[in-house]
N, C-alpha and C. Protein backbone atom coordinates (compact mmCIF):
# COMPACT_ATOMS: atom_id res chain seq x y z
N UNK A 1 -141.35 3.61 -133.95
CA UNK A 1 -142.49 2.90 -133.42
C UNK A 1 -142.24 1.40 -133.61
N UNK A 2 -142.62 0.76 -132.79
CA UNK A 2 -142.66 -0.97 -132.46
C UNK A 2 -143.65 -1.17 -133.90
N UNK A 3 -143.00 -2.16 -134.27
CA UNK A 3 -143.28 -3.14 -135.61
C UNK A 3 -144.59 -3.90 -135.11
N UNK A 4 -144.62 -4.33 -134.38
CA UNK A 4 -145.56 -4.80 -133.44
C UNK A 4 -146.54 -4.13 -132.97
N UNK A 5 -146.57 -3.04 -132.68
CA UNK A 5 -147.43 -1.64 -132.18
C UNK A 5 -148.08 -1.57 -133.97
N UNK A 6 -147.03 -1.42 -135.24
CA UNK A 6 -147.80 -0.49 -136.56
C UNK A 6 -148.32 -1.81 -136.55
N UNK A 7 -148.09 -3.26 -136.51
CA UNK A 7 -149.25 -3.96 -137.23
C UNK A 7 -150.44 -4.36 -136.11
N UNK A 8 -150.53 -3.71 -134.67
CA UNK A 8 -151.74 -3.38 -134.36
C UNK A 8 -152.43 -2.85 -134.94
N UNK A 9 -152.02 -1.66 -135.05
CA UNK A 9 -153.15 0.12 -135.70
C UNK A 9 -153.87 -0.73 -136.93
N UNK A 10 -152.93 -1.34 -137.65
CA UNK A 10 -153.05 -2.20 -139.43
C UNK A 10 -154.55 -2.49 -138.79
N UNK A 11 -154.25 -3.89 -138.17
CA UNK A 11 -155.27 -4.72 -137.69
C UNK A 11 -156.37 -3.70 -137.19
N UNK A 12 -156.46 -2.73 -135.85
CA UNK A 12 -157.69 -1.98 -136.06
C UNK A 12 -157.79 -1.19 -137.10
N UNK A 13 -157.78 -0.81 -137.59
CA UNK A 13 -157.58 0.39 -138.74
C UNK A 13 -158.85 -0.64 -140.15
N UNK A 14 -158.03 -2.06 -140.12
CA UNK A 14 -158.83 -3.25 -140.71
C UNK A 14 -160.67 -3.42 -140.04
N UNK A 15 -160.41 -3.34 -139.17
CA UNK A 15 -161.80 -4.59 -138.19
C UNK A 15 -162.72 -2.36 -138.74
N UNK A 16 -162.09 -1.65 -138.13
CA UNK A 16 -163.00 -0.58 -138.34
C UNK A 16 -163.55 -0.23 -139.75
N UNK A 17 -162.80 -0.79 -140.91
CA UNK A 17 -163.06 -0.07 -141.72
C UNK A 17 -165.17 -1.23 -141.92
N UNK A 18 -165.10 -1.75 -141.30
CA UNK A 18 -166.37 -3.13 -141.65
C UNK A 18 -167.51 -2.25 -141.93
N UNK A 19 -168.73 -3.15 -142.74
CA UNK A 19 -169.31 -2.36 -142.63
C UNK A 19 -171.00 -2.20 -141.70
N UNK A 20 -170.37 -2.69 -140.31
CA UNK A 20 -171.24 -2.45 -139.03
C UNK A 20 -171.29 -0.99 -138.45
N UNK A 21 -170.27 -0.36 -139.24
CA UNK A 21 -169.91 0.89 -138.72
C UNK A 21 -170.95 2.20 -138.94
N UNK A 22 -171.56 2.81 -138.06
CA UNK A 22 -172.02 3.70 -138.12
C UNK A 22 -171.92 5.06 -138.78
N UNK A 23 -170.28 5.68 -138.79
CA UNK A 23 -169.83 6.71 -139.44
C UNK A 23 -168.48 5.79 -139.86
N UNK A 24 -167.64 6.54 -140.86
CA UNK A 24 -166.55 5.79 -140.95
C UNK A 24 -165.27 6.45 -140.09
N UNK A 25 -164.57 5.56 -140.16
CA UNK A 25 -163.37 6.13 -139.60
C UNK A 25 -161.96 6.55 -140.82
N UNK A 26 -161.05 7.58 -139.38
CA UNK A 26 -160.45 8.47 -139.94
C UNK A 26 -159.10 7.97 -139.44
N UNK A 27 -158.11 7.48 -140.05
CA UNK A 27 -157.30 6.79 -139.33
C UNK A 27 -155.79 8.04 -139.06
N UNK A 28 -155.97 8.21 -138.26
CA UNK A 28 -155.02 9.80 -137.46
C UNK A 28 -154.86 9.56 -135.74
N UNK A 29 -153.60 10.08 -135.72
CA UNK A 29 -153.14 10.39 -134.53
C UNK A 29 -153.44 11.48 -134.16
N UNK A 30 -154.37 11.50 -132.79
CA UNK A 30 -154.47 12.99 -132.09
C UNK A 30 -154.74 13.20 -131.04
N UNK A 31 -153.74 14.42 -130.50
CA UNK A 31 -152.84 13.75 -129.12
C UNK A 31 -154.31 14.00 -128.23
N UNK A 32 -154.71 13.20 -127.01
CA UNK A 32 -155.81 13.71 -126.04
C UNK A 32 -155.44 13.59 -125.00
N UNK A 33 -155.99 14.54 -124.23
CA UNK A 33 -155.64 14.15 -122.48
C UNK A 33 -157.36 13.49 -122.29
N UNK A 34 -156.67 12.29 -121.82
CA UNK A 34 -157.49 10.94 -121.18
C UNK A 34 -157.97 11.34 -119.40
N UNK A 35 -159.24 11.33 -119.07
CA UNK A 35 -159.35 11.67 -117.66
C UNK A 35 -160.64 10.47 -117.48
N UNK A 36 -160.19 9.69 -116.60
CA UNK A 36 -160.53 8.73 -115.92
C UNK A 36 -160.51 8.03 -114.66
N UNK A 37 -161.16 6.91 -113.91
CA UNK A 37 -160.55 6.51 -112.92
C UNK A 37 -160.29 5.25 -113.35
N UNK A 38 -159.07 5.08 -112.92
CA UNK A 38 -158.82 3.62 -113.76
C UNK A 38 -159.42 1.78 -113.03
N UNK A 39 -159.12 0.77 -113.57
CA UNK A 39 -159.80 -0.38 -112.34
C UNK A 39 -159.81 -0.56 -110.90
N UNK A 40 -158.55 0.52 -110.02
CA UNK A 40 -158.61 0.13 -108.54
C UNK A 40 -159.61 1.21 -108.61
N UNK A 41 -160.23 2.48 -109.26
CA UNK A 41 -160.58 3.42 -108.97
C UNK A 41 -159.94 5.17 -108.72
N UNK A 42 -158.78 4.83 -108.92
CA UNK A 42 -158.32 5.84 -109.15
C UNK A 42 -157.93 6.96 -110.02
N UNK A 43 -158.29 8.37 -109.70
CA UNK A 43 -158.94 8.60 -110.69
C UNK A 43 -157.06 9.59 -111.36
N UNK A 44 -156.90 9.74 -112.92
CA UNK A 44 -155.92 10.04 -113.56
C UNK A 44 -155.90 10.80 -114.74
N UNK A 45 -155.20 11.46 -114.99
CA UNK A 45 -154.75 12.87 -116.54
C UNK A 45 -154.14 11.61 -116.90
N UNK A 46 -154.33 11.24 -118.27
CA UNK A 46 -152.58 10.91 -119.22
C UNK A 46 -152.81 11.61 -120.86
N UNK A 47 -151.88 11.88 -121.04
CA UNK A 47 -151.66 12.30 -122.19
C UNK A 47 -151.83 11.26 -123.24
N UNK A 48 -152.54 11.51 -124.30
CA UNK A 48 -152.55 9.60 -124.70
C UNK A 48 -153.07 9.94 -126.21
N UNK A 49 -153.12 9.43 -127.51
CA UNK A 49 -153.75 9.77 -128.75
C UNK A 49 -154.71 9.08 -129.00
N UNK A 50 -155.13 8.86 -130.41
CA UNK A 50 -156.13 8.13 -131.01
C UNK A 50 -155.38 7.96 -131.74
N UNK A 51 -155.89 6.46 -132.16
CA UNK A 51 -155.33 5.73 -133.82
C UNK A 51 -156.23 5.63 -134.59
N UNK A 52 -157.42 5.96 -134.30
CA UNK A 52 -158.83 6.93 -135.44
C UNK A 52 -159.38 6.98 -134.55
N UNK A 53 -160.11 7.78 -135.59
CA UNK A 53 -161.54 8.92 -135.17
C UNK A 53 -162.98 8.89 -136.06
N UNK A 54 -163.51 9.18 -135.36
CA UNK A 54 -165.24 8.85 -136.51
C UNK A 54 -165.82 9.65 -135.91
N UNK A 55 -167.21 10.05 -136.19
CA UNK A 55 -168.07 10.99 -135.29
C UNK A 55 -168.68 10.76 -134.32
N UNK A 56 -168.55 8.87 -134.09
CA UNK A 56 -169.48 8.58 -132.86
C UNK A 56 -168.51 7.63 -132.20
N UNK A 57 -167.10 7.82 -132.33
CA UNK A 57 -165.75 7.20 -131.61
C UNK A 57 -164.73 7.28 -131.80
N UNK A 58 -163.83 6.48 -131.18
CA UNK A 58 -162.21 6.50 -131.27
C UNK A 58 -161.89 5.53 -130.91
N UNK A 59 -160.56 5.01 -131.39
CA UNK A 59 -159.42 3.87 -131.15
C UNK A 59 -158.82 4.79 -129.94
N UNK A 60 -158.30 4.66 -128.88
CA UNK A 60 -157.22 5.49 -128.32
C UNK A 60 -156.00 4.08 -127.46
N UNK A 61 -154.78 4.87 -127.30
CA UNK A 61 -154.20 3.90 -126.79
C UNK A 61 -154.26 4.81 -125.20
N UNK A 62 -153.79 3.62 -123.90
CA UNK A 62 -154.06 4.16 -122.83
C UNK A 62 -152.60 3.62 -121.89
N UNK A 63 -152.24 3.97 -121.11
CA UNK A 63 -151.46 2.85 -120.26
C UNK A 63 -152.01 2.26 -118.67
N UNK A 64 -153.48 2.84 -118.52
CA UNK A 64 -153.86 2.97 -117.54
C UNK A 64 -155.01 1.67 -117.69
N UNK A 65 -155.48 0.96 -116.88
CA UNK A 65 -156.63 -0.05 -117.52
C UNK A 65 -157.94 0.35 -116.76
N UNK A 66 -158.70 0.44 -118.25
CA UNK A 66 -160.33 0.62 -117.90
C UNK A 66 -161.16 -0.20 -117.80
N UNK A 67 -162.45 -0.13 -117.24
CA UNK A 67 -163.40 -1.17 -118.05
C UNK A 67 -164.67 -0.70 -118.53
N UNK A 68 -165.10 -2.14 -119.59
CA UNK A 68 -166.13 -1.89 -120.04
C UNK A 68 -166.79 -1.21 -119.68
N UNK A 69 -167.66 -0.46 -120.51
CA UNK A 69 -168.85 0.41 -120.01
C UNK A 69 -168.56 1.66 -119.27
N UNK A 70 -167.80 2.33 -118.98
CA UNK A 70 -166.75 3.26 -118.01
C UNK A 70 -166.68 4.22 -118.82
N UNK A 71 -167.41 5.13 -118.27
CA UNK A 71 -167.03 6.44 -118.83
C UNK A 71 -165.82 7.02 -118.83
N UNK A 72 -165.34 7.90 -119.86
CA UNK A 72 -164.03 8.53 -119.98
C UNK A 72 -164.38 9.55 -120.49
N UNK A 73 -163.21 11.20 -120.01
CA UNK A 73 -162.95 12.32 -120.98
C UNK A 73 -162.24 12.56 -121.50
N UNK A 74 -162.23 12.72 -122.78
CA UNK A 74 -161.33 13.43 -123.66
C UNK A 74 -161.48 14.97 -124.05
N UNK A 75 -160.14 14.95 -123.47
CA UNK A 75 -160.01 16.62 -124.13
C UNK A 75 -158.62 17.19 -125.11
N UNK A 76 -158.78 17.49 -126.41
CA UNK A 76 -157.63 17.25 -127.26
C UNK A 76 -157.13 18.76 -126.51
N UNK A 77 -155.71 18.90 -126.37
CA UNK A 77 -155.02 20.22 -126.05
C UNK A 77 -155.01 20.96 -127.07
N UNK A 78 -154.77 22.27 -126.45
CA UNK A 78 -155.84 23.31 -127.42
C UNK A 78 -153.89 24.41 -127.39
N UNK A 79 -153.43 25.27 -128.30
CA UNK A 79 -152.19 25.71 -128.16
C UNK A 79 -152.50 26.58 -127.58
N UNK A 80 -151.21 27.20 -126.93
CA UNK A 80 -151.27 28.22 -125.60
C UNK A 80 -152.30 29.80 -126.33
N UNK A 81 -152.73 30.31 -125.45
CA UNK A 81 -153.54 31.26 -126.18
C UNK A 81 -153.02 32.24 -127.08
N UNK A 82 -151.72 32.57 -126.26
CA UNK A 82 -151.08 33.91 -126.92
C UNK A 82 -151.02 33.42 -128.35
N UNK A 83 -150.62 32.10 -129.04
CA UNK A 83 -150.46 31.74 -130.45
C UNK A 83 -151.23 32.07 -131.54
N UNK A 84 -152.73 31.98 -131.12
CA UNK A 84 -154.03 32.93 -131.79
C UNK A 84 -155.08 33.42 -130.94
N UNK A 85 -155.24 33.75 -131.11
CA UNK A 85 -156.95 34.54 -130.32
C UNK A 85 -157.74 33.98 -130.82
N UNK A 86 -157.71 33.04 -132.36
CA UNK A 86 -158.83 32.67 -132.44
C UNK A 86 -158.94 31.14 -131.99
N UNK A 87 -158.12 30.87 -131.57
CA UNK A 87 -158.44 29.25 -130.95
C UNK A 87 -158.48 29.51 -129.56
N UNK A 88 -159.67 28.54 -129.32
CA UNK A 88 -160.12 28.84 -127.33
C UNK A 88 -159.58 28.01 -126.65
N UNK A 89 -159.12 28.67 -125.11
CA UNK A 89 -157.69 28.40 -124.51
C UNK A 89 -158.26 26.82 -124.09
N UNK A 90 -159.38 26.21 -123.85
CA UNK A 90 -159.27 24.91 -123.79
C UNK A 90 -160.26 24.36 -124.44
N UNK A 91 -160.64 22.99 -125.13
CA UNK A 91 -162.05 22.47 -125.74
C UNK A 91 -162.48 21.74 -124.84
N UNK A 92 -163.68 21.73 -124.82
CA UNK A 92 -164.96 21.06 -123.77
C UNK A 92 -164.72 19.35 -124.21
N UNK A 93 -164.52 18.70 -122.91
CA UNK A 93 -164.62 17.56 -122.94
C UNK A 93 -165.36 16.56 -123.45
N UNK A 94 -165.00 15.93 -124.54
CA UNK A 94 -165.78 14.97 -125.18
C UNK A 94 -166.19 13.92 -124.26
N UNK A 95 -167.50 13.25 -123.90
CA UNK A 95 -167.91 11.93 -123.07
C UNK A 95 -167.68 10.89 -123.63
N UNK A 96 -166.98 9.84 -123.50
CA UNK A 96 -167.05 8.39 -124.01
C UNK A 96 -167.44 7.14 -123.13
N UNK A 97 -167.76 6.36 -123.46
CA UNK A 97 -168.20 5.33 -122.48
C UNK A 97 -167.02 4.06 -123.60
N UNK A 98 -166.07 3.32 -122.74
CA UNK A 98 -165.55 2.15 -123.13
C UNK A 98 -166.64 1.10 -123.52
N UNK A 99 -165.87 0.78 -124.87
CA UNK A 99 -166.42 -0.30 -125.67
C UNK A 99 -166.13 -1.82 -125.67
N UNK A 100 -164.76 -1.48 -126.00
CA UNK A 100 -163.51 -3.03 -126.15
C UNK A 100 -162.26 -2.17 -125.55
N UNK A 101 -161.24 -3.26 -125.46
CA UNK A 101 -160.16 -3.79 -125.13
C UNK A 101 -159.60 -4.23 -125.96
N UNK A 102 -158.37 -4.00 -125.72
CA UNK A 102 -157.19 -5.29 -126.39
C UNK A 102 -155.59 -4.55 -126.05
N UNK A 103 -154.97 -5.85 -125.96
CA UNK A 103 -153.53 -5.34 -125.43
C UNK A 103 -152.45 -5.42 -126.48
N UNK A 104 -151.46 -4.89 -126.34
CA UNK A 104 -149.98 -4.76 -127.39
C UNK A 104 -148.98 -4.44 -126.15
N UNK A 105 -148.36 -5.73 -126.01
CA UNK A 105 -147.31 -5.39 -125.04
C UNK A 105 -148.04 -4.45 -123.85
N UNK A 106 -147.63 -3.58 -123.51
CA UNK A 106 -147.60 -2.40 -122.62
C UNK A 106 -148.76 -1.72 -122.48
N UNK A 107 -148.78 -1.79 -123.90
CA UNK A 107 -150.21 -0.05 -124.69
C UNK A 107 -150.93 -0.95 -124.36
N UNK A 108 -152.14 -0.57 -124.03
CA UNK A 108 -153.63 -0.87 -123.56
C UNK A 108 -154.18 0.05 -125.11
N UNK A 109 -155.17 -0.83 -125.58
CA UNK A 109 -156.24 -0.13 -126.92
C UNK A 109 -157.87 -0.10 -126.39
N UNK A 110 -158.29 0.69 -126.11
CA UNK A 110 -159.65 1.18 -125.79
C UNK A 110 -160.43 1.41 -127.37
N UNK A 111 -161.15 0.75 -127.18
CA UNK A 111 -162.21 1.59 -128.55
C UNK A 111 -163.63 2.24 -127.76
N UNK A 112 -163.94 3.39 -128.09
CA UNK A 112 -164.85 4.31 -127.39
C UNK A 112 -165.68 4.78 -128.17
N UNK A 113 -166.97 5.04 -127.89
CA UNK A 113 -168.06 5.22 -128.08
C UNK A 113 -168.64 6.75 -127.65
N UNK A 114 -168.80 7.60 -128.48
CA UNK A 114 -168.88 8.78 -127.84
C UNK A 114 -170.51 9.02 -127.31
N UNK A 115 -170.54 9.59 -126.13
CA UNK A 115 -172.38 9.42 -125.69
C UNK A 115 -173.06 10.57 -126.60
N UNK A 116 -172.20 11.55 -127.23
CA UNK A 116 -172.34 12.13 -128.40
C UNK A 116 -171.48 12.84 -129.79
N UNK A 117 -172.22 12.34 -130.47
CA UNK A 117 -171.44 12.28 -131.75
C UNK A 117 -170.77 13.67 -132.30
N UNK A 118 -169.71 13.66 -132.67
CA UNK A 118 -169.34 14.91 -133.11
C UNK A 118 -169.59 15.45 -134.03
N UNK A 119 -169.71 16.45 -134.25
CA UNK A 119 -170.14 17.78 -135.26
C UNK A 119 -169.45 18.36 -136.48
């Protein structure tokens, strides 16, 4: 990973821990498929993680550019079924509405706001 990329995460990983924060955050990678339409409007799957998690958001990185206020789905991939029976073959899409921005080279950083909080 870009030296440059870990002392992003540092820096959010920092500004989140404040204490404006509603729930705290969980600072983990976890992989999501991102479904959106991006600024011309077009709408896109990417495979994409979080650099934390809380119950009422996420850091995620994107390569696609959103904006403010813009709803997004996340849906973390779920393993193929045959692996257990007891995990369900896909999880229901989390709603987020974009918060902030900020760039690192390439990676686009979304911070998201979930329209409901997780469980």
């Amino acid at each position: 990973m870009d030296i440059r990329l870990d002392q992003k995460i540092s820096e959010v990983a920092q500004m989140d821990s404040s204490s404006t924060r509603r729930s705290p955050r969980i600072r983990i990678q976890v992989p999501v498929f991102v479904r959106a339409a991006d600024a011309a409007g077009t709408e896109f799957i990417e495979l994409s993680k979080t650099l934390n998690i809380s119950a009422t958001g996420a850091c995620i990185a994107c390569s696609h550019l959103l904006r403010l206020d813009q709803s997004v789905q996340l849906t973390i991939p779920a393993p193929s079924p045959a692996s257990s029976s007891l995990v369900p073959s896909e999880t229901p899409p989390i709603v987020a509405k974009v918060r902030r921005q900020d760039m690192m080279g390439d990676l686009r950083l979304f911070g998201l706001e979930f329209l409901r909080p997780l469980e």
